[in-house]
PDB file of N, CA and C in Angstrom:
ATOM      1  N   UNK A   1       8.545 -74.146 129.899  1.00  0.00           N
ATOM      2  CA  UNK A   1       9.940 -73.711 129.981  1.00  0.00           C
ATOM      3  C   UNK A   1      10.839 -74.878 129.580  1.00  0.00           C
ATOM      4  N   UNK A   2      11.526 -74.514 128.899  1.00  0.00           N
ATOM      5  CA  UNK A   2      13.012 -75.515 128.082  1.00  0.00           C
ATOM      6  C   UNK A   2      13.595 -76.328 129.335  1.00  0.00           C
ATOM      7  N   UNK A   3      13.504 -75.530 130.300  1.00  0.00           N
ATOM      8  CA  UNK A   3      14.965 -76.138 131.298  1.00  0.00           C
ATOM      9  C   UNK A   3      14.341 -76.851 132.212  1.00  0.00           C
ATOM     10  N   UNK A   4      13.256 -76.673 132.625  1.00  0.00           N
ATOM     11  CA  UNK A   4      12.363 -77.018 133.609  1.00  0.00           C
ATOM     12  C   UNK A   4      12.104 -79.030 132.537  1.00  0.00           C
ATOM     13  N   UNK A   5      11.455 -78.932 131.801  1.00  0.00           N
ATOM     14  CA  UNK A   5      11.326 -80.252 130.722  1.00  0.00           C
ATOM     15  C   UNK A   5      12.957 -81.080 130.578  1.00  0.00           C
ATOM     16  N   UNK A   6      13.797 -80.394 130.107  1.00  0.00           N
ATOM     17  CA  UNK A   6      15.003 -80.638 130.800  1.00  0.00           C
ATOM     18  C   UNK A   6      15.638 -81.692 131.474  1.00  0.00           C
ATOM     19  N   UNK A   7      15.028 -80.781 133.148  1.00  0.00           N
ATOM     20  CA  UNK A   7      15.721 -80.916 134.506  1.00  0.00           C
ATOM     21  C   UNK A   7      14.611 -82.053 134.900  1.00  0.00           C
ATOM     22  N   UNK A   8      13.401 -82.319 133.982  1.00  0.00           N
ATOM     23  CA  UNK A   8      12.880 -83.427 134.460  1.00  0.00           C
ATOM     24  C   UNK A   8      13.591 -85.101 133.947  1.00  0.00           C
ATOM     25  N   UNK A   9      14.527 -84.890 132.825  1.00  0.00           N
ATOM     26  CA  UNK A   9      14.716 -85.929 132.533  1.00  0.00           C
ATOM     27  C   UNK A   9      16.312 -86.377 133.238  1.00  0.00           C
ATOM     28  N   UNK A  10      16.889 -85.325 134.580  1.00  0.00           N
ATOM     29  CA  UNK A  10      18.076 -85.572 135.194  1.00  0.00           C
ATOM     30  C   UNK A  10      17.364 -86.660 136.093  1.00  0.00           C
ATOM     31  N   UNK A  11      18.377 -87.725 135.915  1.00  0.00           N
ATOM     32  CA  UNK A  11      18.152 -89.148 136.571  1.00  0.00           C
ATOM     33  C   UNK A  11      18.373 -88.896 138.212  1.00  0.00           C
ATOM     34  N   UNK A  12      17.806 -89.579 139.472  1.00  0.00           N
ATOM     35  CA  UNK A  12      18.525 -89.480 140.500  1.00  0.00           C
ATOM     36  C   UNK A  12      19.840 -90.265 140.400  1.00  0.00           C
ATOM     37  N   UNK A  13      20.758 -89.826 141.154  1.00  0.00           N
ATOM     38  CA  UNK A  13      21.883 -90.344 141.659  1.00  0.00           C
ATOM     39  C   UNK A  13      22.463 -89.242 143.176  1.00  0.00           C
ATOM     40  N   UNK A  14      22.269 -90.485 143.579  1.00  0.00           N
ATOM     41  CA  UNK A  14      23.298 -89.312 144.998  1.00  0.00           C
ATOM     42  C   UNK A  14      24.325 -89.994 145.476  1.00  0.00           C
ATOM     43  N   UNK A  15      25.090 -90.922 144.916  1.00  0.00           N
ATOM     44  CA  UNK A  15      26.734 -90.644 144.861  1.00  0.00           C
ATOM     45  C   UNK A  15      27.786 -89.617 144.389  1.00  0.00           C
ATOM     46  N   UNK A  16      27.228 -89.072 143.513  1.00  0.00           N
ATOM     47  CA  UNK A  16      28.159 -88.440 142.764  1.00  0.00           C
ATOM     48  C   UNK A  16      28.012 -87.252 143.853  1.00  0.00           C
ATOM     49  N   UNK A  17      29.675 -86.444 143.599  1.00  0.00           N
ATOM     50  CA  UNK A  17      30.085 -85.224 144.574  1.00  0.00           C
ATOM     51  C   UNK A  17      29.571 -84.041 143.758  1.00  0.00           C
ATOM     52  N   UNK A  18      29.679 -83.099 144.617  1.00  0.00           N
ATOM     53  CA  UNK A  18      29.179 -81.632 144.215  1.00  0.00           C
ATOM     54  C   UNK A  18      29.835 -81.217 142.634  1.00  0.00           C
ATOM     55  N   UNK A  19      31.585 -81.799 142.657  1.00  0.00           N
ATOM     56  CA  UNK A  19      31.568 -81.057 141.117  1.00  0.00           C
ATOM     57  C   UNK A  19      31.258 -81.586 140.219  1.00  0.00           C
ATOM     58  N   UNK A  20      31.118 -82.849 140.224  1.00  0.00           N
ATOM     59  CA  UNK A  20      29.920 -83.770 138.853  1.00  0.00           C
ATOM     60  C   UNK A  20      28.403 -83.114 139.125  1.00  0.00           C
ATOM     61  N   UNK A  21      27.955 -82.802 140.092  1.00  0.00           N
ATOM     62  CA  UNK A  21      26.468 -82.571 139.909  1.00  0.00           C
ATOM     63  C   UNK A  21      27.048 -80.795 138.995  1.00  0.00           C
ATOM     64  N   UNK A  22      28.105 -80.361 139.513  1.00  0.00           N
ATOM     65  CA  UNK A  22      27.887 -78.914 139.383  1.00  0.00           C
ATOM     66  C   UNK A  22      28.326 -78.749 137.582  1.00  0.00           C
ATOM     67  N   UNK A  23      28.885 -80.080 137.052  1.00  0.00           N
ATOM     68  CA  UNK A  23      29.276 -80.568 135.737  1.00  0.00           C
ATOM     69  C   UNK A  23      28.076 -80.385 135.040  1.00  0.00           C
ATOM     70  N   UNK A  24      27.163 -81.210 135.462  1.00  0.00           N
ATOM     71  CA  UNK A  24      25.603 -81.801 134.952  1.00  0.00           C
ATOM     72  C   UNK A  24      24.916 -80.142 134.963  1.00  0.00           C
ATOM     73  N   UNK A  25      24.441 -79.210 135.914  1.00  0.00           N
ATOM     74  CA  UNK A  25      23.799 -77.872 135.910  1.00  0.00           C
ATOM     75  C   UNK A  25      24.938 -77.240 134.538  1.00  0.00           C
ATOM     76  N   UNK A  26      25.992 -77.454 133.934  1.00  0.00           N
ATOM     77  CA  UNK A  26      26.443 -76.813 133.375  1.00  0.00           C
ATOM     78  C   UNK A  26      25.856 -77.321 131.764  1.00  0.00           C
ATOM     79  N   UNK A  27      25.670 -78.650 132.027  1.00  0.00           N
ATOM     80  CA  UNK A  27      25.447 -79.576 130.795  1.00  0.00           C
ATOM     81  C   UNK A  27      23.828 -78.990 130.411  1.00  0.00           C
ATOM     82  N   UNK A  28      23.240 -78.867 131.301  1.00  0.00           N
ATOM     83  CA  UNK A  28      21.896 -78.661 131.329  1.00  0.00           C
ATOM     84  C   UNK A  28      21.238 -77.642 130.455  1.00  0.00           C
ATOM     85  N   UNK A  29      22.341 -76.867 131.063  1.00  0.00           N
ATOM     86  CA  UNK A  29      21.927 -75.330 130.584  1.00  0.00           C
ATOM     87  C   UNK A  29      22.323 -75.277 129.121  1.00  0.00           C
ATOM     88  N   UNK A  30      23.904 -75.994 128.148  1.00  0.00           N
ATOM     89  CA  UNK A  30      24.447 -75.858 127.552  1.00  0.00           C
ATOM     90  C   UNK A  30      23.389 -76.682 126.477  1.00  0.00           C
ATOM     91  N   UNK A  31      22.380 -77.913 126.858  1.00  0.00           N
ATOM     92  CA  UNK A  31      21.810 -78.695 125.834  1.00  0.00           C
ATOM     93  C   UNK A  31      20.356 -77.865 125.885  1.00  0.00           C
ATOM     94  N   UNK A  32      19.851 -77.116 126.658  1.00  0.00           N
ATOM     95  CA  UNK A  32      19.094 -76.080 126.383  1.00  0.00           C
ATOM     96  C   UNK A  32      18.969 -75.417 125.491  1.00  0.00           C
ATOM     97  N   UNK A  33      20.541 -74.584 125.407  1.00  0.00           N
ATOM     98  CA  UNK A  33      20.836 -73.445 124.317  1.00  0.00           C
ATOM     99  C   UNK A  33      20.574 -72.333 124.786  1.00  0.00           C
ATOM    100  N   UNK A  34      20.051 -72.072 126.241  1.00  0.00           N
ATOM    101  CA  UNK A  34      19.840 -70.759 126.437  1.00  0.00           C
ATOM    102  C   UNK A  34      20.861 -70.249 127.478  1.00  0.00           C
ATOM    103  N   UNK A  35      21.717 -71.054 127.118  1.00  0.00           N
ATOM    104  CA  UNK A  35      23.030 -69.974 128.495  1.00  0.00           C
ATOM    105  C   UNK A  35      24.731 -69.798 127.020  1.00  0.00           C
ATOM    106  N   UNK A  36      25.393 -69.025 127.505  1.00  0.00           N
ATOM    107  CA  UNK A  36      26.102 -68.854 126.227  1.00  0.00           C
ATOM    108  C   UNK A  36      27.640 -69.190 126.731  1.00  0.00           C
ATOM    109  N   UNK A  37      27.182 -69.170 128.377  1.00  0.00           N
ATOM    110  CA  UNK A  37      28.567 -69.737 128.906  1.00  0.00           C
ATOM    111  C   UNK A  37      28.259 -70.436 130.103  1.00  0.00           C
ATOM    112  N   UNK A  38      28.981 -71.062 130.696  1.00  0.00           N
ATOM    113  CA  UNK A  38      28.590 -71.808 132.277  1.00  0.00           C
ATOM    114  C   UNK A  38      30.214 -72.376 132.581  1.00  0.00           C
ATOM    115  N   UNK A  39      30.594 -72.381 133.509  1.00  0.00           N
ATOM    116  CA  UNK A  39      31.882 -72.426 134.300  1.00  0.00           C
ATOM    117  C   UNK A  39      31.508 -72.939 135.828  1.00  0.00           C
ATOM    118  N   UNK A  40      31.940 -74.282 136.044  1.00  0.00           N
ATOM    119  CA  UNK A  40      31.777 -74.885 137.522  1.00  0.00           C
ATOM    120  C   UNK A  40      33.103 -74.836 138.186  1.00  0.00           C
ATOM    121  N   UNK A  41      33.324 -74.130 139.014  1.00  0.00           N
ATOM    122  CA  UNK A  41      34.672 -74.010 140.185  1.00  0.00           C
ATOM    123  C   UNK A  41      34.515 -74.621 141.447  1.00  0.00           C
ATOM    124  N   UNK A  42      35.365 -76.291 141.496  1.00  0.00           N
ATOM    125  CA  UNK A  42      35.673 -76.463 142.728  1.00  0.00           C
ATOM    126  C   UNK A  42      36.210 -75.537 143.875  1.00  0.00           C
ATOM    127  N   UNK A  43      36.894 -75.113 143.401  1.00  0.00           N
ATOM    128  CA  UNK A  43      37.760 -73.753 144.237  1.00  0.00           C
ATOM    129  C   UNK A  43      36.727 -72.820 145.046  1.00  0.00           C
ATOM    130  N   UNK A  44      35.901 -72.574 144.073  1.00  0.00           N
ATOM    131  CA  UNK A  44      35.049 -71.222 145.196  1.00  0.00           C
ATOM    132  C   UNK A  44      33.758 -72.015 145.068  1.00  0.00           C
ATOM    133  N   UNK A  45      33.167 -73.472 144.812  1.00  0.00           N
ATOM    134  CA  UNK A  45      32.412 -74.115 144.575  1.00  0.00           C
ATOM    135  C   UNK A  45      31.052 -73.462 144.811  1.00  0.00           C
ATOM    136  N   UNK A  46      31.190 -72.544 143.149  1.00  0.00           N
ATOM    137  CA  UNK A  46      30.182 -72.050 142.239  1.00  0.00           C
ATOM    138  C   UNK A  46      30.089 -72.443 140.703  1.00  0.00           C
ATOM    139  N   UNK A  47      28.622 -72.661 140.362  1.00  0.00           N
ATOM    140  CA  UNK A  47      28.499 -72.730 139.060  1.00  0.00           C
ATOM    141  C   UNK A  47      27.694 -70.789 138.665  1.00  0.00           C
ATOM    142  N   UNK A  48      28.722 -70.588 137.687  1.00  0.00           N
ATOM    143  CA  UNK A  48      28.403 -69.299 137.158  1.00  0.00           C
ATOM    144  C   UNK A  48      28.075 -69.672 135.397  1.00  0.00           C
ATOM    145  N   UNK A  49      26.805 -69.212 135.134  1.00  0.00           N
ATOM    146  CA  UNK A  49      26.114 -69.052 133.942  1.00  0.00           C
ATOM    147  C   UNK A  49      25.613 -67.654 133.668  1.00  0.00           C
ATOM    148  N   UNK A  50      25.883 -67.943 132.144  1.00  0.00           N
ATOM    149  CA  UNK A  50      25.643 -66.442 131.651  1.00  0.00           C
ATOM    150  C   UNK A  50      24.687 -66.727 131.008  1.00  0.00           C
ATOM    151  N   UNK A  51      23.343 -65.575 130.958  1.00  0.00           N
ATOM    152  CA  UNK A  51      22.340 -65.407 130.779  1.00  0.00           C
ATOM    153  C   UNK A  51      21.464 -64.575 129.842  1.00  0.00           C
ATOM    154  N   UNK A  52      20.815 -64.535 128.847  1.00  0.00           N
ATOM    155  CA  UNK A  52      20.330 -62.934 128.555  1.00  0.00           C
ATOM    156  C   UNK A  52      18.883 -62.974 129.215  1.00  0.00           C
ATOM    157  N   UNK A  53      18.792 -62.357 130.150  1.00  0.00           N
ATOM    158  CA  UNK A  53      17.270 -62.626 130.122  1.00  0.00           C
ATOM    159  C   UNK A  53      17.346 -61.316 131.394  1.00  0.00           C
ATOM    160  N   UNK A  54      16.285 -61.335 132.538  1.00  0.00           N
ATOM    161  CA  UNK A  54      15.832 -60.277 133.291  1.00  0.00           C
ATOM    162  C   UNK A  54      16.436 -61.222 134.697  1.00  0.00           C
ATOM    163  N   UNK A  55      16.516 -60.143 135.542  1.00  0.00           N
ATOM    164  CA  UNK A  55      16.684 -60.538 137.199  1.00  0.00           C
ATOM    165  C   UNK A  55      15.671 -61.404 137.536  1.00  0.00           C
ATOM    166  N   UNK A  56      14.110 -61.199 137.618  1.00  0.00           N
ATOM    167  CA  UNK A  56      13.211 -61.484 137.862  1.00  0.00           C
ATOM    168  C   UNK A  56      13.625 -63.017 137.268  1.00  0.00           C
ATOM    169  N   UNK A  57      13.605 -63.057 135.739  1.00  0.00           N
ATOM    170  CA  UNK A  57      13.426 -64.393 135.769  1.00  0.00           C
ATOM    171  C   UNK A  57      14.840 -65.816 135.610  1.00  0.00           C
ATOM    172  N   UNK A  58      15.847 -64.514 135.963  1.00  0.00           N
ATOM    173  CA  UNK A  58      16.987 -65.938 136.344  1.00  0.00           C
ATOM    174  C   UNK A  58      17.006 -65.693 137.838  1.00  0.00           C
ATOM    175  N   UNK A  59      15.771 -65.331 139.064  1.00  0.00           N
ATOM    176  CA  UNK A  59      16.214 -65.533 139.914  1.00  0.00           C
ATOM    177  C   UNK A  59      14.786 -66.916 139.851  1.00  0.00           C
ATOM    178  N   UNK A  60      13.892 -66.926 138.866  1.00  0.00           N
ATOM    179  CA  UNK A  60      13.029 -68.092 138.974  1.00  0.00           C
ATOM    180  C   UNK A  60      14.291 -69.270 138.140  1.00  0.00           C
ATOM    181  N   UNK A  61      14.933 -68.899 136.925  1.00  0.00           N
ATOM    182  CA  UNK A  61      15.441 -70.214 136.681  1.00  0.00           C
ATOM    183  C   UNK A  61      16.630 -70.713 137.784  1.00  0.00           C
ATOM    184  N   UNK A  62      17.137 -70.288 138.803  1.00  0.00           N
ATOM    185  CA  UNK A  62      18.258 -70.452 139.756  1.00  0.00           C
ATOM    186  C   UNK A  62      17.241 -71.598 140.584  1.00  0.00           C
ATOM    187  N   UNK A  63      16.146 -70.741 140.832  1.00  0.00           N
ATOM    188  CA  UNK A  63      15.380 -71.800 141.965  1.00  0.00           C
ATOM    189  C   UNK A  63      14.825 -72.833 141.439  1.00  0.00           C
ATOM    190  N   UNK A  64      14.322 -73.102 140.404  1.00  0.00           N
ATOM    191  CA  UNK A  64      13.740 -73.886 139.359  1.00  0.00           C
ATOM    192  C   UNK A  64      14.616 -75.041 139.449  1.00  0.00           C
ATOM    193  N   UNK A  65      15.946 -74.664 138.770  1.00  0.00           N
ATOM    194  CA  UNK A  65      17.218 -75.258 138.797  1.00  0.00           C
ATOM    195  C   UNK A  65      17.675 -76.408 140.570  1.00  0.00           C
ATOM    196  N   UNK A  66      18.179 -75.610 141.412  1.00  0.00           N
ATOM    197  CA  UNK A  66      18.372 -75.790 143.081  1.00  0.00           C
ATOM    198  C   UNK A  66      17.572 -76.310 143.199  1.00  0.00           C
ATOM    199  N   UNK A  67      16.335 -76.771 143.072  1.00  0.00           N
ATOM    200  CA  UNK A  67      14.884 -77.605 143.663  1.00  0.00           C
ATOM    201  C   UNK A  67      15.325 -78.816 142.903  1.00  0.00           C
ATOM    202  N   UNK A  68      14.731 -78.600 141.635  1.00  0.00           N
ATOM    203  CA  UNK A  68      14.872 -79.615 140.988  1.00  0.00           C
ATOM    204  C   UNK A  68      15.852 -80.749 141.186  1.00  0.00           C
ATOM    205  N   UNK A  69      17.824 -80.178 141.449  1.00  0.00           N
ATOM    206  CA  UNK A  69      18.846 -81.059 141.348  1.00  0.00           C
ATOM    207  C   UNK A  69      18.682 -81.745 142.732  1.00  0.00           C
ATOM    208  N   UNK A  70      18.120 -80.654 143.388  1.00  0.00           N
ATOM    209  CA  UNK A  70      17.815 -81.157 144.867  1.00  0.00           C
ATOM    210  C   UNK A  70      16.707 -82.971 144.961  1.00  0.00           C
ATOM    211  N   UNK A  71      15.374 -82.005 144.690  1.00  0.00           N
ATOM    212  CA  UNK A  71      14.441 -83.380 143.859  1.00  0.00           C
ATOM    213  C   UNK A  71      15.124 -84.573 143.509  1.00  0.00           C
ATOM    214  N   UNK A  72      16.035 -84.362 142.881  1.00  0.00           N
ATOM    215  CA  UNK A  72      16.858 -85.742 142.405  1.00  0.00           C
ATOM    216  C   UNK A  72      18.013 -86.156 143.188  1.00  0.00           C
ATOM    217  N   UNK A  73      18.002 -85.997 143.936  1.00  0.00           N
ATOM    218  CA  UNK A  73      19.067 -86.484 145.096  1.00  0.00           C
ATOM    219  C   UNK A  73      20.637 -86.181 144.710  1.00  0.00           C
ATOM    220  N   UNK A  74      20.964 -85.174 143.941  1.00  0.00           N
ATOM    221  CA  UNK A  74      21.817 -84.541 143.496  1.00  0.00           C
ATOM    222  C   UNK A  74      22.425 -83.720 144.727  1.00  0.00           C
ATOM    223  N   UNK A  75      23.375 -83.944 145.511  1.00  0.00           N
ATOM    224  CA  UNK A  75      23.714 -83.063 146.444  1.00  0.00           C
ATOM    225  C   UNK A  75      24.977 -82.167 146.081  1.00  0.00           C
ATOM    226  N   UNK A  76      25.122 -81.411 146.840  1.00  0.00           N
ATOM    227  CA  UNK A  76      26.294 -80.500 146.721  1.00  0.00           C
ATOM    228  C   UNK A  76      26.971 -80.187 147.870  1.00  0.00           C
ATOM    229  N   UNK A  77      26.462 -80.773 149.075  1.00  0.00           N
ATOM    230  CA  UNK A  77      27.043 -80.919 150.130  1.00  0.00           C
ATOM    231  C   UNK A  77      26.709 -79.563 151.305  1.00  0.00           C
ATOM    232  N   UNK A  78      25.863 -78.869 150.478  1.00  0.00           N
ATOM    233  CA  UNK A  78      25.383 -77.000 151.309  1.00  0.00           C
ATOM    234  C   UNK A  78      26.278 -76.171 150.989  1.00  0.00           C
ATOM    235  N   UNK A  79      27.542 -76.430 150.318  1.00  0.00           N
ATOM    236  CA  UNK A  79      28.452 -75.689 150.225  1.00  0.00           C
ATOM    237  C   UNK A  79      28.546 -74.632 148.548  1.00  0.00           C
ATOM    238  N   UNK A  80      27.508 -75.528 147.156  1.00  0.00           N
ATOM    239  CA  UNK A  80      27.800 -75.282 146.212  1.00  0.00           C
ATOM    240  C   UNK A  80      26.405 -73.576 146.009  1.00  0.00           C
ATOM    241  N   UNK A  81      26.913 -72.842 145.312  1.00  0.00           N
ATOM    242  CA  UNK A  81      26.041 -71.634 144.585  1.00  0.00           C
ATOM    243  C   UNK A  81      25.902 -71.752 142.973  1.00  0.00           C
ATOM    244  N   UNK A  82      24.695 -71.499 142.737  1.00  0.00           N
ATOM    245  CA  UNK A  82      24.242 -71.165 141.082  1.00  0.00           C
ATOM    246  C   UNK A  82      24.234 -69.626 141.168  1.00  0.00           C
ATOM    247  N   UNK A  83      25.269 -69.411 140.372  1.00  0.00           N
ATOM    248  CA  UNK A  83      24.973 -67.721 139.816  1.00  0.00           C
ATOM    249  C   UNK A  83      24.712 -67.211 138.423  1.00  0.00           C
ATOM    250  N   UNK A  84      23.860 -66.484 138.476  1.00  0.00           N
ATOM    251  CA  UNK A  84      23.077 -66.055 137.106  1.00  0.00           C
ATOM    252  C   UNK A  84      23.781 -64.834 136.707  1.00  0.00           C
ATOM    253  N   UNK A  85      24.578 -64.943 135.738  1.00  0.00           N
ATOM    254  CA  UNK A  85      25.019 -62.732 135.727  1.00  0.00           C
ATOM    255  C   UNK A  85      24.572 -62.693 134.266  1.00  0.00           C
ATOM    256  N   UNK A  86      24.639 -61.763 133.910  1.00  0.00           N
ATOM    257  CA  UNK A  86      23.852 -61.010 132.226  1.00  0.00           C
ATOM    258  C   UNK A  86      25.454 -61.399 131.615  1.00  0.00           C
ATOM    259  N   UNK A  87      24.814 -61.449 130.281  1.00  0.00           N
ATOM    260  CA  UNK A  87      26.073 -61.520 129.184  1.00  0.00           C
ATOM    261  C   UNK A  87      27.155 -60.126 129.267  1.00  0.00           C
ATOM    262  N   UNK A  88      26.861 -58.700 129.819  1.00  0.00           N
ATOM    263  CA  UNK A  88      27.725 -57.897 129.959  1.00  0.00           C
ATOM    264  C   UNK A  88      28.831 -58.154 131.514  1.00  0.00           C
ATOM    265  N   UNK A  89      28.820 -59.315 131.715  1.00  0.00           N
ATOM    266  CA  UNK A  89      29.444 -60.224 133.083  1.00  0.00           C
ATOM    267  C   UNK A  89      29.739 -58.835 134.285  1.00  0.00           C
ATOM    268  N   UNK A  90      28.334 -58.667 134.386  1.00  0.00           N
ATOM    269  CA  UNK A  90      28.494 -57.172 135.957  1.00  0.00           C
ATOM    270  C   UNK A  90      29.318 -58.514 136.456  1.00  0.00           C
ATOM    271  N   UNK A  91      29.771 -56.966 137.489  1.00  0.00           N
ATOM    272  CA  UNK A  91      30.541 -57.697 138.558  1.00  0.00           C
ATOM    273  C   UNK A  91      29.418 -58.557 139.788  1.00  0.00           C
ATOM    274  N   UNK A  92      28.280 -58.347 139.958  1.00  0.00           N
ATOM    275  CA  UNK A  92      27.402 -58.513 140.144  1.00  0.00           C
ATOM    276  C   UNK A  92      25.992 -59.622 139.831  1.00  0.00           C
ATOM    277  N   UNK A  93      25.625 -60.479 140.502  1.00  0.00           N
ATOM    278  CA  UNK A  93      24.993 -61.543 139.680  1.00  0.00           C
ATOM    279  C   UNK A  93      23.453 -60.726 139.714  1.00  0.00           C
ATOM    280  N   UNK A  94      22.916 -61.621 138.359  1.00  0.00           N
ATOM    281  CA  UNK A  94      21.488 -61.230 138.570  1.00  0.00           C
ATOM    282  C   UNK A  94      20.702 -62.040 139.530  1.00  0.00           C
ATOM    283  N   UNK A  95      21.308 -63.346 139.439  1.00  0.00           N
ATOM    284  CA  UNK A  95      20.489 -63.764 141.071  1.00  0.00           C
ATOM    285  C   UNK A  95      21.531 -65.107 141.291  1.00  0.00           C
ATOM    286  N   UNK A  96      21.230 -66.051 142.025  1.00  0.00           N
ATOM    287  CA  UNK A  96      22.523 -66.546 142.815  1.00  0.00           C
ATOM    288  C   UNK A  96      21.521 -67.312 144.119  1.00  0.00           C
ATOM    289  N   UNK A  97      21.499 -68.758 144.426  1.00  0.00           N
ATOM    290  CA  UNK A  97      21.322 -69.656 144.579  1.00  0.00           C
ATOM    291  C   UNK A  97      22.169 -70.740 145.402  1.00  0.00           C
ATOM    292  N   UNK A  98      21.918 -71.105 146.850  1.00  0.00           N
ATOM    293  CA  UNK A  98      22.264 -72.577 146.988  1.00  0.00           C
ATOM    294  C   UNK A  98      21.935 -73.535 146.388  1.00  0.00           C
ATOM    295  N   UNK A  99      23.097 -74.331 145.907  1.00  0.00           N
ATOM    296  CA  UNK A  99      22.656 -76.095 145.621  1.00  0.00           C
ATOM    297  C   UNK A  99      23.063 -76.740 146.614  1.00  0.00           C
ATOM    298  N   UNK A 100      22.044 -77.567 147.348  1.00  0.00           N
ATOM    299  CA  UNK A 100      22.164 -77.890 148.400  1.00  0.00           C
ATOM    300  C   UNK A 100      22.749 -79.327 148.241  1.00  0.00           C
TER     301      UNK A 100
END
């Protein structure tokens, strides 16, 4: 998997606050090539990415993702969410994630 190879080369750092890490999950996805949008909001402190793919497997790349930033001492303080919705932006995510 693209993102997984990726998310291995995110460095630790655990100074940085939730919306630089939630900067970096946006960067991630964007040097991938497989998300077509990504938007990090301090305000409702969510990162929302758009996806084409199945439920099943953006609820594996959400966790894939959340472990990993976790792994690297990337915090978000318990407060931040990864949400996955399809390119037709349901109101509805396809799956959706603490970053802890």
């Amino acid at each position: 998997m693209i993102l997984a190879t990726l998310l291995l080369q995110v460095s630790p750092v655990v100074s940085a606050d939730g919306l630089a890490n939630a900067y970096l999950v946006c960067d991630i996805f964007e040097k991938t090539g497989i998300s077509t949008e990504c938007q990090a909001s301090n305000v409702t402190s969510t990162v929302d990415v758009i996806l084409a793919t199945t439920g099943e497997e953006a609820q594996q790349v959400c966790l894939v993702v959340a472990d990993r930033m976790a792994q690297m001492g990337r915090a978000f303080g318990g407060r931040w969410q990864l949400r996955i919705f399809a390119p037709d932006r349901a109101a509805e995510p396809l799956a959706a994630c603490a970053l802890r």
